[in-house]
N, C-alpha and C. Protein backbone atom coordinates (compact mmCIF):
# COMPACT_ATOMS: atom_id res chain seq x y z
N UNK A 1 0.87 -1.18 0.00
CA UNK A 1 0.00 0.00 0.00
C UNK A 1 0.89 1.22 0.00
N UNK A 2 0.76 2.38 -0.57
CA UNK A 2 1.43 3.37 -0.55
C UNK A 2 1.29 4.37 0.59
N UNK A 3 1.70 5.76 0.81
CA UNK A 3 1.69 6.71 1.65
C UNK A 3 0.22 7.00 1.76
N UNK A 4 -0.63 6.60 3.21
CA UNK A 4 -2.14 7.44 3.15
C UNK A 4 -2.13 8.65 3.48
N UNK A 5 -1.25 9.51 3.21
CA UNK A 5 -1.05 11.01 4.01
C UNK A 5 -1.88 11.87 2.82
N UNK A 6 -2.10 11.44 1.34
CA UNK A 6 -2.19 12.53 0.56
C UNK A 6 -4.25 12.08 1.27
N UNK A 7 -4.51 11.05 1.51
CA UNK A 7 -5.92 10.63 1.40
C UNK A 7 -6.53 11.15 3.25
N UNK A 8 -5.64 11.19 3.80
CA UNK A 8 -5.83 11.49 5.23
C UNK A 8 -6.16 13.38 5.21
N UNK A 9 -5.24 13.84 3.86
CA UNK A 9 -5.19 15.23 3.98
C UNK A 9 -6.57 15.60 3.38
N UNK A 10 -6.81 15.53 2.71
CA UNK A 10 -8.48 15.50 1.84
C UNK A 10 -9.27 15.09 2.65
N UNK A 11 -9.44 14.22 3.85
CA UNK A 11 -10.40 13.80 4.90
C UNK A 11 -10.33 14.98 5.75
N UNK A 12 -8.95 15.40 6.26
CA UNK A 12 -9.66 16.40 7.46
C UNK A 12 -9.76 17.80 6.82
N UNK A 13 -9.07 17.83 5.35
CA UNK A 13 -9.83 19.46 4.77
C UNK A 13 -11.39 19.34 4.69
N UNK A 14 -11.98 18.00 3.87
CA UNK A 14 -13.59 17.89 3.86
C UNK A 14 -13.88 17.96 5.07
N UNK A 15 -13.90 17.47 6.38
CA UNK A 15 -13.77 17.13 7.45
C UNK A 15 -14.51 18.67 8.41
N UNK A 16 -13.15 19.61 8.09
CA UNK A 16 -13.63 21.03 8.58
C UNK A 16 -14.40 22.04 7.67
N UNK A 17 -14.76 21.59 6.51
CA UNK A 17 -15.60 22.55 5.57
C UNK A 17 -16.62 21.46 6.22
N UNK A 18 -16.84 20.29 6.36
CA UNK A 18 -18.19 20.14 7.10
C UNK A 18 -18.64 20.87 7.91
N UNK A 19 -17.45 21.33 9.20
CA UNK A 19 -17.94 21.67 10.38
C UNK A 19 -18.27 23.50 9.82
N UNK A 20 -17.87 24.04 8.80
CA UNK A 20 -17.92 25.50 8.23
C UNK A 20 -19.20 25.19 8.01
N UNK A 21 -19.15 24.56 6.73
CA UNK A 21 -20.82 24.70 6.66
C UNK A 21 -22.62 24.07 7.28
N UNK A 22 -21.73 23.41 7.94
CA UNK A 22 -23.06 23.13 9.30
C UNK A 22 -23.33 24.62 9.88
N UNK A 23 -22.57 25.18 10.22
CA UNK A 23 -22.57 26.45 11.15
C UNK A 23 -23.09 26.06 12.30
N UNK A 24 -24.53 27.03 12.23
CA UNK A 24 -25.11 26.76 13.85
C UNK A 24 -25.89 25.73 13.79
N UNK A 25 -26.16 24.68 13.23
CA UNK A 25 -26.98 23.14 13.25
C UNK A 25 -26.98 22.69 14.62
N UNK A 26 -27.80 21.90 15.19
CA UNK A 26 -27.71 21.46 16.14
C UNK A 26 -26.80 20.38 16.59
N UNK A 27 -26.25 19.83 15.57
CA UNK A 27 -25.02 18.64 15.84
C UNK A 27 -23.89 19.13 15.27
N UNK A 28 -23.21 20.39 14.73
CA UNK A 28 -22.28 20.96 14.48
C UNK A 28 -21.72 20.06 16.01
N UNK A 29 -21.97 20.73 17.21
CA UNK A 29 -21.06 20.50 18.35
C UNK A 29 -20.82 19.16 18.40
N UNK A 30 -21.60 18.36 18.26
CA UNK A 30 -20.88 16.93 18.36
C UNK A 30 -20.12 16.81 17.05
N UNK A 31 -20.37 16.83 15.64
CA UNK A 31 -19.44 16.31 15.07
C UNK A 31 -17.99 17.33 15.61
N UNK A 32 -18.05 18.58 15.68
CA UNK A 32 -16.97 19.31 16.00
C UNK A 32 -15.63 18.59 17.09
N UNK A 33 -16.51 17.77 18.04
CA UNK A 33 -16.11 17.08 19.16
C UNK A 33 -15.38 15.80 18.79
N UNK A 34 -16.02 14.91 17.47
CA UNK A 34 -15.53 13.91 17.15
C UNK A 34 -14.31 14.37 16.41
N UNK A 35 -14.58 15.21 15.30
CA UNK A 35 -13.08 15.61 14.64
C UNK A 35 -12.12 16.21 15.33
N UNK A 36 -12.94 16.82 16.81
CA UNK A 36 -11.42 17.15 17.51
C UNK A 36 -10.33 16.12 17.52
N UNK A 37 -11.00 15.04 18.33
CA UNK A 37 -10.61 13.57 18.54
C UNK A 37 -9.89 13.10 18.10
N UNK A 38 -10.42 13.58 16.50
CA UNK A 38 -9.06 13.08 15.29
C UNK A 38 -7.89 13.67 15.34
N UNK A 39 -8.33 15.29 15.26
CA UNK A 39 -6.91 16.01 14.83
C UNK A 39 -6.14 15.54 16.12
N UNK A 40 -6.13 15.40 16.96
CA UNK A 40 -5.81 15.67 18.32
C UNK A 40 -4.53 14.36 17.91
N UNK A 41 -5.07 13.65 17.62
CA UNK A 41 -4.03 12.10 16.86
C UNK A 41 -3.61 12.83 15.51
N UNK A 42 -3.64 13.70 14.83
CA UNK A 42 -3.21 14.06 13.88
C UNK A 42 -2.37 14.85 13.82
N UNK A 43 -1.98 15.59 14.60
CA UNK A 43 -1.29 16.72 15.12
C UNK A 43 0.08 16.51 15.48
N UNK A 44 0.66 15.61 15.44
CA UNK A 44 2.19 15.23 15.55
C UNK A 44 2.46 14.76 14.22
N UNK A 45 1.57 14.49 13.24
CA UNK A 45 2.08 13.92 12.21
C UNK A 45 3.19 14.12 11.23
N UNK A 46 4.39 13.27 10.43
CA UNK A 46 5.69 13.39 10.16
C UNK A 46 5.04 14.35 8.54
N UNK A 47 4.14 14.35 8.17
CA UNK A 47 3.92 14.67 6.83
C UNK A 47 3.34 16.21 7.20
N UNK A 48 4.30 17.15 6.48
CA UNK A 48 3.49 18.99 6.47
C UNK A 48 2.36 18.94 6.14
N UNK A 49 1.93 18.32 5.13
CA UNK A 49 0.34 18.43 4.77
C UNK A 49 -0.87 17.75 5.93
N UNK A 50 -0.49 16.35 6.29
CA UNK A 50 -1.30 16.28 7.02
C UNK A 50 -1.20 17.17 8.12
N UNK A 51 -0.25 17.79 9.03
CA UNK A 51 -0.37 18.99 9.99
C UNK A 51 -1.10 20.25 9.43
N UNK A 52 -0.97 20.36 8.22
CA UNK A 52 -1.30 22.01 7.99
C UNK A 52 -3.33 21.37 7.62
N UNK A 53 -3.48 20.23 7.07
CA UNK A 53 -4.89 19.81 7.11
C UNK A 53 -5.53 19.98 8.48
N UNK A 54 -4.78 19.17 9.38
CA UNK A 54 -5.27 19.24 11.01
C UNK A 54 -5.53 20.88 11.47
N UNK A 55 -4.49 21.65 10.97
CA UNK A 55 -4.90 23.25 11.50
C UNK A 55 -5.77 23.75 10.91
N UNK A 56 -6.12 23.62 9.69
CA UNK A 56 -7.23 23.93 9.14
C UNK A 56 -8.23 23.48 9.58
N UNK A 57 -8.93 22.18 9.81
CA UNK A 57 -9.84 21.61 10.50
C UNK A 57 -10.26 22.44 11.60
N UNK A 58 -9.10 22.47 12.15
CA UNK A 58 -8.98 23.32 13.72
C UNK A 58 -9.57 24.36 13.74
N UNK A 59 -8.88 25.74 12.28
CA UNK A 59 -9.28 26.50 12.71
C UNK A 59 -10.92 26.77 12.09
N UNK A 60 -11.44 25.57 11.27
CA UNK A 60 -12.88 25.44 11.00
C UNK A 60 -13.80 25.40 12.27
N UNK A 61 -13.19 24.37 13.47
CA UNK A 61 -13.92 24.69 14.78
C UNK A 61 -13.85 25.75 14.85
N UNK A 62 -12.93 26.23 15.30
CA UNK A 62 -12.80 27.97 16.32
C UNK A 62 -13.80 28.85 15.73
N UNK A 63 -13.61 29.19 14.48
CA UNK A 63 -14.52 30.33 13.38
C UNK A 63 -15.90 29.70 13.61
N UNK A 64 -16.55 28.52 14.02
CA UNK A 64 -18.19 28.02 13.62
C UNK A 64 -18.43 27.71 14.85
N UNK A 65 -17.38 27.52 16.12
CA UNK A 65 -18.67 27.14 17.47
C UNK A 65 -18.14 28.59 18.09
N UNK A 66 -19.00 29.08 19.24
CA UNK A 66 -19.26 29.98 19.98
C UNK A 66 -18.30 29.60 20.93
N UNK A 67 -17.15 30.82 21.33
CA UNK A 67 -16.09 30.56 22.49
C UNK A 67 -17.09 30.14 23.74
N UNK A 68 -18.19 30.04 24.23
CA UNK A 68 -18.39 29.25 25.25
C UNK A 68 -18.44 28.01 24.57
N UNK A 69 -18.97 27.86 23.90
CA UNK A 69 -19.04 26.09 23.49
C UNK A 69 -17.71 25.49 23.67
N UNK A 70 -16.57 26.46 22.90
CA UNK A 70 -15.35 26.05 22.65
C UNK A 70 -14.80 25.81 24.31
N UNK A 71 -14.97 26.41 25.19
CA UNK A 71 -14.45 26.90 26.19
C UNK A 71 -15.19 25.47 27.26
N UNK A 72 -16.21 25.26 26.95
CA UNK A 72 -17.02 24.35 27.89
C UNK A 72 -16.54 22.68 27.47
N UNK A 73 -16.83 22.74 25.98
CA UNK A 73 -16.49 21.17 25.61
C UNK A 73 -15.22 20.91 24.86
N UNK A 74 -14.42 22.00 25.39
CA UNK A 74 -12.77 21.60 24.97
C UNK A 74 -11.93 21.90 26.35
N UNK A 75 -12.55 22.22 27.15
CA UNK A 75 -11.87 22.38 28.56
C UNK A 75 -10.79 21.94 28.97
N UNK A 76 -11.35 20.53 29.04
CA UNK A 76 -9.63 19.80 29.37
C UNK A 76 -8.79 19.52 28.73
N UNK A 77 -8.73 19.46 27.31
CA UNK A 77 -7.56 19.24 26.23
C UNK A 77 -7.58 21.20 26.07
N UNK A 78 -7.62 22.03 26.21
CA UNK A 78 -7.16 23.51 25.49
C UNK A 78 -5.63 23.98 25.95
N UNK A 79 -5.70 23.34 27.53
CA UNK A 79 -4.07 23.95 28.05
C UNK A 79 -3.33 22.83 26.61
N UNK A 80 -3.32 21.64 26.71
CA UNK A 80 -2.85 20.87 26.02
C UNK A 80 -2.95 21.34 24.04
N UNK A 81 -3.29 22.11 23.68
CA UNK A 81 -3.90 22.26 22.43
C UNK A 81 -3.01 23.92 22.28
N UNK A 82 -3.55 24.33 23.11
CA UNK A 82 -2.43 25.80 23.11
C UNK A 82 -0.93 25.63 23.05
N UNK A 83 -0.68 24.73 24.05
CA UNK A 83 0.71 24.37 24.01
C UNK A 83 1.17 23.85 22.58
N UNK A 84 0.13 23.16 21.84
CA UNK A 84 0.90 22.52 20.81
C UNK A 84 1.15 23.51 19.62
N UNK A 85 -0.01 24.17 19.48
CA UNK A 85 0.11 25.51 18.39
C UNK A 85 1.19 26.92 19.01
N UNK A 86 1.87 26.98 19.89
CA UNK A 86 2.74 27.63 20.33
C UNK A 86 3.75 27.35 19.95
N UNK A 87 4.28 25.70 20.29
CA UNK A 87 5.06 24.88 19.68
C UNK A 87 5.53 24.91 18.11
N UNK A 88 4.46 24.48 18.04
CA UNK A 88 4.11 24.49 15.93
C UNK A 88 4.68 26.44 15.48
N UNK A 89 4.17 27.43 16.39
CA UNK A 89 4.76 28.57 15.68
C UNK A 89 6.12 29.06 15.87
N UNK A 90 6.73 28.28 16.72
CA UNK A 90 8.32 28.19 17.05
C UNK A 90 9.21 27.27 16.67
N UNK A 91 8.89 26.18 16.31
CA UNK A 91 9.58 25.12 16.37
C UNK A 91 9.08 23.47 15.41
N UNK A 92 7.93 24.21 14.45
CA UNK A 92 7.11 23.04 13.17
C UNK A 92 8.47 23.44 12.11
N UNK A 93 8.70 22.51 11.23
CA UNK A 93 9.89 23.05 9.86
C UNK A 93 9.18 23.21 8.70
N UNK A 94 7.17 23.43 8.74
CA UNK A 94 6.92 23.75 7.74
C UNK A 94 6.51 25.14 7.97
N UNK A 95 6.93 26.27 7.05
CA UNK A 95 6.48 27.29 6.99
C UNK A 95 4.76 27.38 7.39
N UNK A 96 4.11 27.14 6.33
CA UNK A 96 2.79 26.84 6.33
C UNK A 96 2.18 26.51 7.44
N UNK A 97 2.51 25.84 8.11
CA UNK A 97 2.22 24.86 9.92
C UNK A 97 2.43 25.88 10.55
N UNK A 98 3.53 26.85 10.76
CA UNK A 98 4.01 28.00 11.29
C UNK A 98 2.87 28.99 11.11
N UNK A 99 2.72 29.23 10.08
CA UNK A 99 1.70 30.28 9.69
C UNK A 99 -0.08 29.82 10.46
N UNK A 100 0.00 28.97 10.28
CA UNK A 100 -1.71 28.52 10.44
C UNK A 100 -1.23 28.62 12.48
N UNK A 101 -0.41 27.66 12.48
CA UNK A 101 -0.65 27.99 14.08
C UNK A 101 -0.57 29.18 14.60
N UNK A 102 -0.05 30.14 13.98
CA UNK A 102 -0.16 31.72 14.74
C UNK A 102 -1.55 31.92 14.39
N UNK A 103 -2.39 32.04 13.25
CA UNK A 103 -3.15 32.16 13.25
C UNK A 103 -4.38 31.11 13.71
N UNK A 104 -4.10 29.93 14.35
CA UNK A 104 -5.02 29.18 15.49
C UNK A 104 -5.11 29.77 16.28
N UNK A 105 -4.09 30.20 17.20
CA UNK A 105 -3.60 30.65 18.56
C UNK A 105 -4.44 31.82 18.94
């Protein structure tokens, strides 16, 4: 089988234009919750694209749920999630990864 990174990257770009265009739906928040789940395992990944897919996803949450939502049902992973996009804008070797995590943060 070859590299699934180019097919993983196309899952979590569709992934967060889901969660864009649900907007305010009533299950935006749960799927939002499940794809956290993902990126959250996606987010160390050795391939730039799949990282810069995961920040995008990411920053599809932030822009479509309401900072209380964000704030209530990301509670305990956010210290953990900040830290990593801090990381990523100091110390990722893809430009691009660099760029999106300042603009996560």
């Amino acid at each position: 089988f070859g590299d699934d990174s180019a097919v993983l990257v196309r899952l979590l770009a569709v992934l967060g234009t889901f969660i864009e265009a649900n907007g305010a739906a009533p299950n935006t928040r749960v799927m939002a919750k499940h794809l956290f789940e993902l990126l959250f395992v996606s987010r160390f990944h050795k391939q730039a694209g799949v990282r810069r897919a995961t920040m995008f996803a990411l920053s599809r949450i932030v822009e479509t749920l309401p900072e209380h939502v964000l704030l209530s049902d990301f509670e305990g992973d956010m210290n953990e999630l900040i830290q990593w996009l801090c990381a990523s804008q100091r110390d990722d070797p893809d430009h691009h990864c660099r760029s999106l995590a300042t603009w996560c943060a």
